[in-house]
Protein backbone atom coordinates (compact mmCIF):
# COMPACT_ATOMS: atom_id res chain seq x y z
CA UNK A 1 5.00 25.89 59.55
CA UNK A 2 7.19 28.02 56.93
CA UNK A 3 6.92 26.36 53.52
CA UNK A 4 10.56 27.93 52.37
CA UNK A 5 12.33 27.59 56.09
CA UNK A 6 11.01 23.57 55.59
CA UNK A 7 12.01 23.18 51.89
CA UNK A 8 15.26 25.03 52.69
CA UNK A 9 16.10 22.69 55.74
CA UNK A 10 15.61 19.13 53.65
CA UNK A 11 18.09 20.69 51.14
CA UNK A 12 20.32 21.40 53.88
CA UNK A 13 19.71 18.00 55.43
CA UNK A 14 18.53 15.30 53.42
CA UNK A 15 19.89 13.50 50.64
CA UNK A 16 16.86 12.43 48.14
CA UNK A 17 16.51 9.39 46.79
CA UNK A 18 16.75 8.96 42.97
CA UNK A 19 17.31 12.61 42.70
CA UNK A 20 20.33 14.71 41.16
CA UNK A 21 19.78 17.40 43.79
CA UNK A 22 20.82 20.17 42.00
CA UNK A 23 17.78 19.91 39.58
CA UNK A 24 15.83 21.53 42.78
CA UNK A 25 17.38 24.48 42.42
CA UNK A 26 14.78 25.23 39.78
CA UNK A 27 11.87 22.55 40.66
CA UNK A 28 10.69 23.22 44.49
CA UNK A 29 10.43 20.17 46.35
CA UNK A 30 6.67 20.10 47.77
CA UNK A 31 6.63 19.59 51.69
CA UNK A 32 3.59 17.06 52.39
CA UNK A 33 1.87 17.90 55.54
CA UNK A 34 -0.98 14.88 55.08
CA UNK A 35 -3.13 12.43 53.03
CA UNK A 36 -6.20 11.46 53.06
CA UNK A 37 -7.84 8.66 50.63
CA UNK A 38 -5.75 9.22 47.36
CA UNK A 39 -5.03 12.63 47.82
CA UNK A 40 -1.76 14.21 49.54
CA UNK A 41 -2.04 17.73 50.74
CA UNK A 42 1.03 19.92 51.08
CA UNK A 43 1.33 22.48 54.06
CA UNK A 44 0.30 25.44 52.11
CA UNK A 45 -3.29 23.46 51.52
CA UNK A 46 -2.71 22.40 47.44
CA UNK A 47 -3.93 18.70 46.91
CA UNK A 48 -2.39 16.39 44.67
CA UNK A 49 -3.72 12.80 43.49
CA UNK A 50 -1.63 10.37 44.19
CA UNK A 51 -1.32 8.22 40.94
CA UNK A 52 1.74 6.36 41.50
CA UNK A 53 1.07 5.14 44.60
CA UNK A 54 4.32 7.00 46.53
CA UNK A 55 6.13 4.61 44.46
CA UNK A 56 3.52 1.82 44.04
CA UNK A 57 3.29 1.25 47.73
CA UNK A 58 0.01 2.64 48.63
CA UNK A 59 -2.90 0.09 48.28
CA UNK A 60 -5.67 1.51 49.95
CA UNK A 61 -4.92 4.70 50.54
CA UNK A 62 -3.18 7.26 52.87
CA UNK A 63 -5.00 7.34 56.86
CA UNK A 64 -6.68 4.15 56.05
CA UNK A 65 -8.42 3.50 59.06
CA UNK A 66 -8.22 -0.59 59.15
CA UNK A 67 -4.63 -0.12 58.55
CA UNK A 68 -3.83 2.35 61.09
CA UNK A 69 -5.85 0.76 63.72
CA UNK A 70 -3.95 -2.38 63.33
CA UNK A 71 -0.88 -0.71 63.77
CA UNK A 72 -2.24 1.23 66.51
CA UNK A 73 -3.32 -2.35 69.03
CA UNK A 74 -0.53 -3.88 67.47
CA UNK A 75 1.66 -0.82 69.51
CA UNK A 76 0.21 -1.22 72.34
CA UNK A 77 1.70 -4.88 72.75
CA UNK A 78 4.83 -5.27 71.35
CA UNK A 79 6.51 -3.07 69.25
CA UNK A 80 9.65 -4.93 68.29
CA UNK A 81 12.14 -8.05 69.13
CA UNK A 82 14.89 -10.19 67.75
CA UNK A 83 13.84 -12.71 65.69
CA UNK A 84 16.63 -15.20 66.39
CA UNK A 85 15.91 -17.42 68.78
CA UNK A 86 12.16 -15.80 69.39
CA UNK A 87 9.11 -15.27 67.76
CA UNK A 88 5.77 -14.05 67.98
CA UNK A 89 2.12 -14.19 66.55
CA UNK A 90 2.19 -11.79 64.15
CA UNK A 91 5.35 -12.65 62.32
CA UNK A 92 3.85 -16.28 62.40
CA UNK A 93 0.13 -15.35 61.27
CA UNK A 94 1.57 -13.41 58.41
CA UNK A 95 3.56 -16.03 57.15
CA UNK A 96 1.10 -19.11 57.40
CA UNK A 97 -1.41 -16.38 55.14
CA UNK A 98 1.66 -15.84 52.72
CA UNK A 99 2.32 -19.46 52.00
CA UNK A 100 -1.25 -20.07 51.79
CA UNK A 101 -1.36 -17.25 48.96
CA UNK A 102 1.92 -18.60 47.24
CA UNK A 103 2.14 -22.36 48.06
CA UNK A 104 5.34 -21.62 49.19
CA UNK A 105 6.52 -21.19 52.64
CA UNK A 106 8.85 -20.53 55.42
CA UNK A 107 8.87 -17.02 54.90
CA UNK A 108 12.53 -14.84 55.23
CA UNK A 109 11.56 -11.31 56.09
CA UNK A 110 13.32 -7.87 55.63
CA UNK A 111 12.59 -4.71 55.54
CA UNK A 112 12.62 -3.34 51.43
CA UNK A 113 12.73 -4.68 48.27
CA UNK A 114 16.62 -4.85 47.04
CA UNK A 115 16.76 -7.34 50.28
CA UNK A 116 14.47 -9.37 49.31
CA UNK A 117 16.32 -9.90 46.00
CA UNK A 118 19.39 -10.38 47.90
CA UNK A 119 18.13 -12.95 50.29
CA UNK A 120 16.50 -15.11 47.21
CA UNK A 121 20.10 -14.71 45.38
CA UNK A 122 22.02 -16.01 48.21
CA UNK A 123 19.78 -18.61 48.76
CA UNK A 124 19.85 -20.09 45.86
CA UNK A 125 23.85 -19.99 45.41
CA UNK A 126 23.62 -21.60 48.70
CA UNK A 127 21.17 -24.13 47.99
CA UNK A 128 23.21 -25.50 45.35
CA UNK A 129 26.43 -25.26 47.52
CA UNK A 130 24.75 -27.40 50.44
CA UNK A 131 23.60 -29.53 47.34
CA UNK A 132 27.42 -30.66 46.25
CA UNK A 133 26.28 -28.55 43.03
CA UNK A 134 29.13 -25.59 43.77
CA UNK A 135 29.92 -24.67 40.50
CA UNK A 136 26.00 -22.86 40.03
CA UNK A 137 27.11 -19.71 41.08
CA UNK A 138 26.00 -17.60 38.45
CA UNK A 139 22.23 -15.68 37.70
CA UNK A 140 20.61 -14.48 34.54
CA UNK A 141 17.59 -11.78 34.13
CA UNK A 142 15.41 -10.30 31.27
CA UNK A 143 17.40 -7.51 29.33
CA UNK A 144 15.52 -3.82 30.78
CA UNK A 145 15.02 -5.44 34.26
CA UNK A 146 15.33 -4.06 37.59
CA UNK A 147 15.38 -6.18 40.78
CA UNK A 148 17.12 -3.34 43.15
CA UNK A 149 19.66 -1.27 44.02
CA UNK A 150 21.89 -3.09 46.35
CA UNK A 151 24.86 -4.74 44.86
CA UNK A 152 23.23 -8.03 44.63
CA UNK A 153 20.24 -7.19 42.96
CA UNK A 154 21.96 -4.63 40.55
CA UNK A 155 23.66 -7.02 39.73
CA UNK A 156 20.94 -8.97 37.86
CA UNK A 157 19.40 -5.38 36.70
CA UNK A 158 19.71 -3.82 33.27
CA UNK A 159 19.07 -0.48 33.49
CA UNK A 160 21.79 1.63 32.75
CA UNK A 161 21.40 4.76 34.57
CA UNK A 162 21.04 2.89 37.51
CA UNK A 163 23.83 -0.07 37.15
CA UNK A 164 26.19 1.68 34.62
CA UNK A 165 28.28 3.82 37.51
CA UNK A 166 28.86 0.81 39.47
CA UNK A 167 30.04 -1.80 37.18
CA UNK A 168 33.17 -2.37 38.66
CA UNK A 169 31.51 -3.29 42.22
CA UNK A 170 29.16 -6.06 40.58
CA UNK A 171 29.18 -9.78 39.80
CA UNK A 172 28.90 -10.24 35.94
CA UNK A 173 25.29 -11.82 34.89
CA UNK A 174 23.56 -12.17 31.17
CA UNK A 175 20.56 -10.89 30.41
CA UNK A 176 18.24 -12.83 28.07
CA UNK A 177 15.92 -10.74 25.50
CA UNK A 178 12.99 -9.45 27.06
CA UNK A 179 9.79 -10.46 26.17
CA UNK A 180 7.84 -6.99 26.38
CA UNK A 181 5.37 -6.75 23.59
CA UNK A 182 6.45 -3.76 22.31
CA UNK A 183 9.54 -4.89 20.69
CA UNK A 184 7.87 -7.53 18.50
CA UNK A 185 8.09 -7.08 14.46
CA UNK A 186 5.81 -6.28 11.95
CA UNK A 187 3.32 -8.66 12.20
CA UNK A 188 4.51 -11.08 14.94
CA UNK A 189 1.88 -11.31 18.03
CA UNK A 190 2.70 -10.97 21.39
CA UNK A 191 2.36 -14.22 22.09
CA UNK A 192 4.87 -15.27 19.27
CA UNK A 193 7.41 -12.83 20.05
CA UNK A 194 6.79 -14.06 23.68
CA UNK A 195 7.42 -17.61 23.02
CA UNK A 196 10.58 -16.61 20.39
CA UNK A 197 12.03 -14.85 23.07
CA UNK A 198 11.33 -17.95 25.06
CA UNK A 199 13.18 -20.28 22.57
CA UNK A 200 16.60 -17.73 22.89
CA UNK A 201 16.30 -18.10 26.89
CA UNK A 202 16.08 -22.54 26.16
CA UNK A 203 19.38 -22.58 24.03
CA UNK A 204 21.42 -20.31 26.55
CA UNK A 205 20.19 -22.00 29.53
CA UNK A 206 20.70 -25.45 27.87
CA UNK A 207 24.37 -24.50 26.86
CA UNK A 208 24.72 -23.22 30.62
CA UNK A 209 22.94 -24.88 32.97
CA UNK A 210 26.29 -26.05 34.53
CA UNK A 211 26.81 -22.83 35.89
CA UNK A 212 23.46 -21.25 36.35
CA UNK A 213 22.45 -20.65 39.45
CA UNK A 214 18.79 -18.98 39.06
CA UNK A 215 17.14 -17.05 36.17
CA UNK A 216 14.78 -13.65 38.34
CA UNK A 217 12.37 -12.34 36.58
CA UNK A 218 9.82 -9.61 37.19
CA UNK A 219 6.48 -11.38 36.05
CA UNK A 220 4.08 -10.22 33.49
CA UNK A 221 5.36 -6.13 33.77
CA UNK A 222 8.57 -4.84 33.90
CA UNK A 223 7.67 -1.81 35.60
CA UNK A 224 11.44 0.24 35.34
CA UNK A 225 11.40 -0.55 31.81
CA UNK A 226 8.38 2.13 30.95
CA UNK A 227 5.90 -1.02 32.33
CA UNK A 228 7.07 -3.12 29.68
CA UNK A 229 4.46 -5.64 29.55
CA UNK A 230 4.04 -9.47 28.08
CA UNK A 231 2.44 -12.43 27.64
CA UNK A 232 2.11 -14.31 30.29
CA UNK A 233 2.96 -17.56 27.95
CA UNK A 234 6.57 -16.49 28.50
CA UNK A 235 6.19 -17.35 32.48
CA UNK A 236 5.40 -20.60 31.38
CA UNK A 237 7.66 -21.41 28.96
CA UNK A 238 10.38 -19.81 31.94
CA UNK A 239 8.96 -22.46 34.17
CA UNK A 240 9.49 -25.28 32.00
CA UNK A 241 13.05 -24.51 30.95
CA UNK A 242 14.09 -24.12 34.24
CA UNK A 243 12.20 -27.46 35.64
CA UNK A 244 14.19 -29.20 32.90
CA UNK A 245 17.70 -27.99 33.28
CA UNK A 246 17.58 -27.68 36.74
CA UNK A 247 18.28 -24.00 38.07
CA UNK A 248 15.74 -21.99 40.10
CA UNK A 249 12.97 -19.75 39.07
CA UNK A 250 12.93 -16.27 41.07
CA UNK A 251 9.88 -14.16 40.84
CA UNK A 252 10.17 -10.43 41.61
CA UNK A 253 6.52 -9.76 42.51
CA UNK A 254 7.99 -6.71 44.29
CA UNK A 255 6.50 -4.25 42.57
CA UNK A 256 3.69 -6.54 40.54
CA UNK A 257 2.85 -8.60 43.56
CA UNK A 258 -0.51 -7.93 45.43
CA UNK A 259 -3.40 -7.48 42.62
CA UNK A 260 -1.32 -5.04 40.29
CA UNK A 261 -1.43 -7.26 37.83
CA UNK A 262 -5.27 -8.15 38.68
CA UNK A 263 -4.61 -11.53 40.35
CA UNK A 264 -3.27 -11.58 44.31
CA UNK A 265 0.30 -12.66 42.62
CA UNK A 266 1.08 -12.00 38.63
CA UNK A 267 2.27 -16.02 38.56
CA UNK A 268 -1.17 -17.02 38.94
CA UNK A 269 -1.87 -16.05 35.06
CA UNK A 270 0.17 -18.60 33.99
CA UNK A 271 -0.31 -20.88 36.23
CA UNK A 272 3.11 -21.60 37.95
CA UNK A 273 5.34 -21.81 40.78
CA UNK A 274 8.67 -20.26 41.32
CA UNK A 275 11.03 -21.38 43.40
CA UNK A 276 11.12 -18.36 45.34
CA UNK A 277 9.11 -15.18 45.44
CA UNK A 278 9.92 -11.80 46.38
CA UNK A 279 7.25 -9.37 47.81
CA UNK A 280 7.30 -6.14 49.33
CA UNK A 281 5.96 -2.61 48.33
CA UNK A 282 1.78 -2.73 48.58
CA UNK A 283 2.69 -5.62 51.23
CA UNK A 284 2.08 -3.28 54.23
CA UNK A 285 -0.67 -1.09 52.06
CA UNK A 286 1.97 1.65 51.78
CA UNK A 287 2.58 1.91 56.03
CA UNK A 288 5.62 0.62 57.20
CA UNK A 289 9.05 -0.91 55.59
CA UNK A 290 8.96 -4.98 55.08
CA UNK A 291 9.81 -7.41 52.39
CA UNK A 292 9.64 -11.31 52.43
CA UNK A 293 10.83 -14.07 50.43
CA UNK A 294 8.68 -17.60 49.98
CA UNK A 295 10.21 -20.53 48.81
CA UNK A 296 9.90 -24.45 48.65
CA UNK A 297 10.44 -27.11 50.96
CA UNK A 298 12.89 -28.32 48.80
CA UNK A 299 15.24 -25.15 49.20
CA UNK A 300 13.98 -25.32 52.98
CA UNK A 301 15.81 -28.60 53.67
CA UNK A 302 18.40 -28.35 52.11
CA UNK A 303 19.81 -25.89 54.91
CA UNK A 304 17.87 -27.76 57.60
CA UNK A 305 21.19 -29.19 58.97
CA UNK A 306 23.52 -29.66 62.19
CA UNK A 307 25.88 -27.52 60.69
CA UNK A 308 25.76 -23.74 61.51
CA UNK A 309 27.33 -22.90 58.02
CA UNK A 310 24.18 -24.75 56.36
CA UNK A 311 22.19 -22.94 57.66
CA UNK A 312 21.02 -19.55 55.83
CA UNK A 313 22.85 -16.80 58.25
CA UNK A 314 21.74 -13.73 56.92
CA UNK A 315 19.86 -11.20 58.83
CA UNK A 316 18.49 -7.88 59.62
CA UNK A 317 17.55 -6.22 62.42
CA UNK A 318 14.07 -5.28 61.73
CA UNK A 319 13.48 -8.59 60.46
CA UNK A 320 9.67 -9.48 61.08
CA UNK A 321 8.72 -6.72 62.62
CA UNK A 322 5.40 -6.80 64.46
CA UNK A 323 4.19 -3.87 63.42
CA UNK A 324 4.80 -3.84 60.15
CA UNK A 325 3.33 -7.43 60.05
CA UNK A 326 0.42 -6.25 61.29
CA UNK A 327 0.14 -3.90 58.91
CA UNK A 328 0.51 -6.58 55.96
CA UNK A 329 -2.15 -8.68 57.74
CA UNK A 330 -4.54 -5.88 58.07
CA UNK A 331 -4.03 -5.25 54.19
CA UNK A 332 -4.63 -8.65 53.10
CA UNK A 333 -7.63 -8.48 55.17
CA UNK A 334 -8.69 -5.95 53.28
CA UNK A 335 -8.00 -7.66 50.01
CA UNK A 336 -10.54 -10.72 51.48
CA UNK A 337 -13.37 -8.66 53.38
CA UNK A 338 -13.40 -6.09 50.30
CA UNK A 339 -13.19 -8.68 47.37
CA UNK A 340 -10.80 -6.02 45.79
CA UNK A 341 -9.14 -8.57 43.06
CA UNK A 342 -12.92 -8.32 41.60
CA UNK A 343 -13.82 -4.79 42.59
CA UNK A 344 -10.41 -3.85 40.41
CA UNK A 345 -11.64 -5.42 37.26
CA UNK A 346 -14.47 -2.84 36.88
CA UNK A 347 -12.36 -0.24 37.78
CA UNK A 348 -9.77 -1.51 35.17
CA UNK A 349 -12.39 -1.58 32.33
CA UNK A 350 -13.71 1.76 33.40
CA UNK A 351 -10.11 3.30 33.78
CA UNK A 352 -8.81 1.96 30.30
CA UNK A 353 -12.22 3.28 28.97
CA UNK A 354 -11.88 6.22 29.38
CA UNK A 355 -8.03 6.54 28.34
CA UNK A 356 -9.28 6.12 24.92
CA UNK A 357 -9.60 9.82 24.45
CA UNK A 358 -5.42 9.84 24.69
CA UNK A 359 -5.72 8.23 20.94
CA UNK A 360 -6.13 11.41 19.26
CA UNK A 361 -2.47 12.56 20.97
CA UNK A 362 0.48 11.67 19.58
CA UNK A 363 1.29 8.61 22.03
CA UNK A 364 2.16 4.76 20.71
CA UNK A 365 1.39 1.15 23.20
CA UNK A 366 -2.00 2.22 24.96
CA UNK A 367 -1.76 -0.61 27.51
CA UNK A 368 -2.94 -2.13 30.91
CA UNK A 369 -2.27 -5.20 33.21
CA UNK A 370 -4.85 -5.20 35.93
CA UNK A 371 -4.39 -1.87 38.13
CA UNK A 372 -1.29 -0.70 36.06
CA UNK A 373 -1.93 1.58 32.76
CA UNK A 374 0.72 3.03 30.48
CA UNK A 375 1.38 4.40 27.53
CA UNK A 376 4.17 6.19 25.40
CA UNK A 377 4.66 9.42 24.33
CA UNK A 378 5.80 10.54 20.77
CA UNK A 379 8.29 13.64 20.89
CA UNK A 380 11.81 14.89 20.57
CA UNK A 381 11.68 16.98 23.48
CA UNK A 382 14.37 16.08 25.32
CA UNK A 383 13.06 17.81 28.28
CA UNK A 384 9.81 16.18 27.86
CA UNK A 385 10.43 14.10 31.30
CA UNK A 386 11.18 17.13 33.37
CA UNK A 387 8.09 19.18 32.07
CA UNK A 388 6.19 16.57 32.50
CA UNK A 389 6.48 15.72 36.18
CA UNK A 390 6.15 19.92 36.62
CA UNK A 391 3.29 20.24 34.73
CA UNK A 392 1.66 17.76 36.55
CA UNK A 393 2.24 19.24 39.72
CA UNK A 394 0.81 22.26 38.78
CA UNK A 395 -2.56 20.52 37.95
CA UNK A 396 -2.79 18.91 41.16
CA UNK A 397 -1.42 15.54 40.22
CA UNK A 398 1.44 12.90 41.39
CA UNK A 399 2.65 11.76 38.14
CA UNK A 400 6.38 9.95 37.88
CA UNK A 401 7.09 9.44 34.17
CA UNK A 402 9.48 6.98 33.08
CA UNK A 403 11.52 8.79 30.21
CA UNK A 404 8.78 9.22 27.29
CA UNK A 405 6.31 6.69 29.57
CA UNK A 406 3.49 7.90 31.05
CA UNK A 407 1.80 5.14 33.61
CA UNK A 408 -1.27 5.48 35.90
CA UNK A 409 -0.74 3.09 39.32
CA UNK A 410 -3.30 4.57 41.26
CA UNK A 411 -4.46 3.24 45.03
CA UNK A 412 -7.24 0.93 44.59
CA UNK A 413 -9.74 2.80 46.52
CA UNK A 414 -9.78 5.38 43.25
CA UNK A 415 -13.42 6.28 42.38
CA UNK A 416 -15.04 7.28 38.60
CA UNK A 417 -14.84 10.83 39.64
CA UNK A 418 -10.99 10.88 40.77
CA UNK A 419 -10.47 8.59 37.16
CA UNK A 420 -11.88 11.24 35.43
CA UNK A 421 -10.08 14.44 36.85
CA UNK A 422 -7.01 12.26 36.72
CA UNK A 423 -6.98 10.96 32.83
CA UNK A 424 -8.55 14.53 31.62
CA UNK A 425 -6.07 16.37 33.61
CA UNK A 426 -3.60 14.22 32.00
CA UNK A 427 -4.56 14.88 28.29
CA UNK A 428 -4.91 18.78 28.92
CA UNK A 429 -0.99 18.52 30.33
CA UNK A 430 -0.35 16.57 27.17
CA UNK A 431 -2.31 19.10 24.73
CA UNK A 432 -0.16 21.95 26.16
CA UNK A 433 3.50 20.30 26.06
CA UNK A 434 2.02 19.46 22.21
């Protein structure tokens, strides 16, 4: 295979995602020929460690042979069907294991995350419509947060680069101050700030409520944000407010959703329950495209009718796939047969151990949540992104900052050794952008 005749092909014929294109006309795209473990190798043989997960998907690692396999007898049996009006036993397996994980149920499937958002939106506008409650049309979200790139979900996302452009397109929805740590004052905890922040979300939803629909939020790390993290006494709080005035709770465990956070689901840490949940990314371990959304009976019901308009028409055509389901199923088997939630502890501790050295650079908000580790870099260099991400590549490393952000969100199969070569790789890139 012809590295340049391949690189100058995709230019000719794909469109890359999150990409202004014409930036490759001075940074290569690499052409991946395969991975192994948490490495990917390109076609001309140079490795690179894969430490954001090809965008936080990848749980156990690439040509994981549990994975595969299941994908593999799964093929062999039935490799796709509608899902209205039929069903079949991995679709229902995969579900019945979700709602035991959640205690929710009655799993809606699709096939990425932005769906997912947009099925829990519409649900909830339509749960209050079926519910003679039509004027709760409306959604709020944490100011920084990003729930997808659809028109739904942008529409509850506050990043400008992303939602700026398309403005005109979206429904208008307020975003309440986000609790992320790192904007608390002199003095104030993260706790306090968390629980002021709180207080601000009680008086808008009180003066409100009339019109809210649903308040989605990302849970514990808002990962867009530069993995903007907080105390998980805000989720609580969240909870509570919404019990009493009566609109719906949407968690985004998207991209923080299957031990990230180092529980199964980041809700666990404060010990709630949405009214819907949104998962997708690691749900497969990385393999194929699929996305659910959980909710409660309650919601359930209320489009449990005779009436076809009741009922929740949405759809896609991939919906439930089999073999992505048995993908996800293989994964959380994993996650029980492996006792990973544990195993990632000690890997936590050891990772944020040795991080320490990156003290002595100039970088602010050393943090962690579970399997995610961040921190953020002090400079004016404008550029600093760009060179980044480059000089990464030439060390042999998959690195993704966000703006001055650097974050770590390895597989979970990462050993001591691959820890090491990734965090002193990382400082050396660091010493000579200095």
């Amino acid at each position: 295979m012809n590295n340049q005749n391949l690189l100058n092909r995709s230019l000719q014929s794909v469109w890359h995602p999150c990409t202004q294109m014409k930036q490759h006309e001075s940074l290569p795209l690499i052409p991946i020929k395969s991975g192994e473990g948490i490495w990917l190798t390109d076609i001309e043989g140079n490795r690179y460690l894969d430490a954001v997960s090809s965008w936080w998907v990848n749980l156990f690692g690439h040509n994981n042979p549990r994975i595969k396999n299941a994908i593999k007898a799964q093929l062999d049996t039935l490799e796709h069907v509608i899902l209205a009006g039929f069903t079949h036993e991995p679709v229902v397996e995969l579900s019945e294991k979700l709602a035991k994980l959640t205690g929710l149920g009655h799993a809606f499937f699709a096939s990425d995350g932005a769906s997912a958002t947009e099925i829990a939106l519409k649900m909830s506008f339509h749960y209050w419509r079926n519910t003679g409650l039509s004027k709760k049309t409306k959604f709020i979200s944490l100011q920084n947060s990003y729930h997808g790139e659809t028109l739904g979900a942008l529409s509850v996302t506050d990043v400008a680069i992303f939602k700026d452009t398309y403005a005109p397109l979206l429904q208008q929805s307020a975003q309440m101050p986000s609790p992320d740590f790192r904007l608390t004052e002199v003095g104030e905890t993260s706790e306090q700030y968390a629980l002021r922040c709180a207080d601000a979300l009680a008086l808008y939803v009180a003066e409100h409520q009339a019109e809210l629909a649903a308040f989605i939020i990302e849970p514990l790390v808002q990962c867009a944000a530069g993995m903007g993290m907080y105390h998980p006494v805000y989720l609580k709080r969240a909870r509570e407010i919404c019990t009493q005035y009566h609109i719906h709770l949407i968690a985004d465990e998207i991209a923080v959703g299957f031990g990230r956070t180092g529980s199964m689901f980041a809700c666990e840490q404060a010990d709630i329950k949405p009214d819907f949940i949104c998962l997708s990314k690691g749900i497969t371990g990385g393999y194929l495209p699929l996305s659910a959304v959980l909710t409660t009976d309650e919601v359930y019901a209320a489009f449990y009718d005779d009436s076809t308009a009741r009922g929740f028409l949405h759809s896609h055509s991939y919906t439930g796939n089999p073999l992505a389901c048995s993908a996800a199923l293989a994964t959380l088997g994993i996650f029980e047969a492996d006792h990973v939630i544990e195993s990632n502890k000690q890997k936590s501790d050891y990772m944020m151990g040795k991080m320490l050295a990156l003290i002595q650079l100039p970088i602010k908000h050393l943090r962690h949540k579970g399997m995610i580790f961040a921190f953020d870099v002090i400079t004016q260099n404008k550029q600093f992104q760009q060179q980044f991400y480059a000089a990464t590549l030439a060390q042999g490393l998959l690195l993704r900052p966000i703006g001055n952000t650097i974050y770590f969100m390895p597989p979970y199969i990462i050993n001591e050794a691959e820890i090491d070569y990734l965090v002193d790789a990382t400082v050396k890139i660091l010493q000579g952008l200095a």
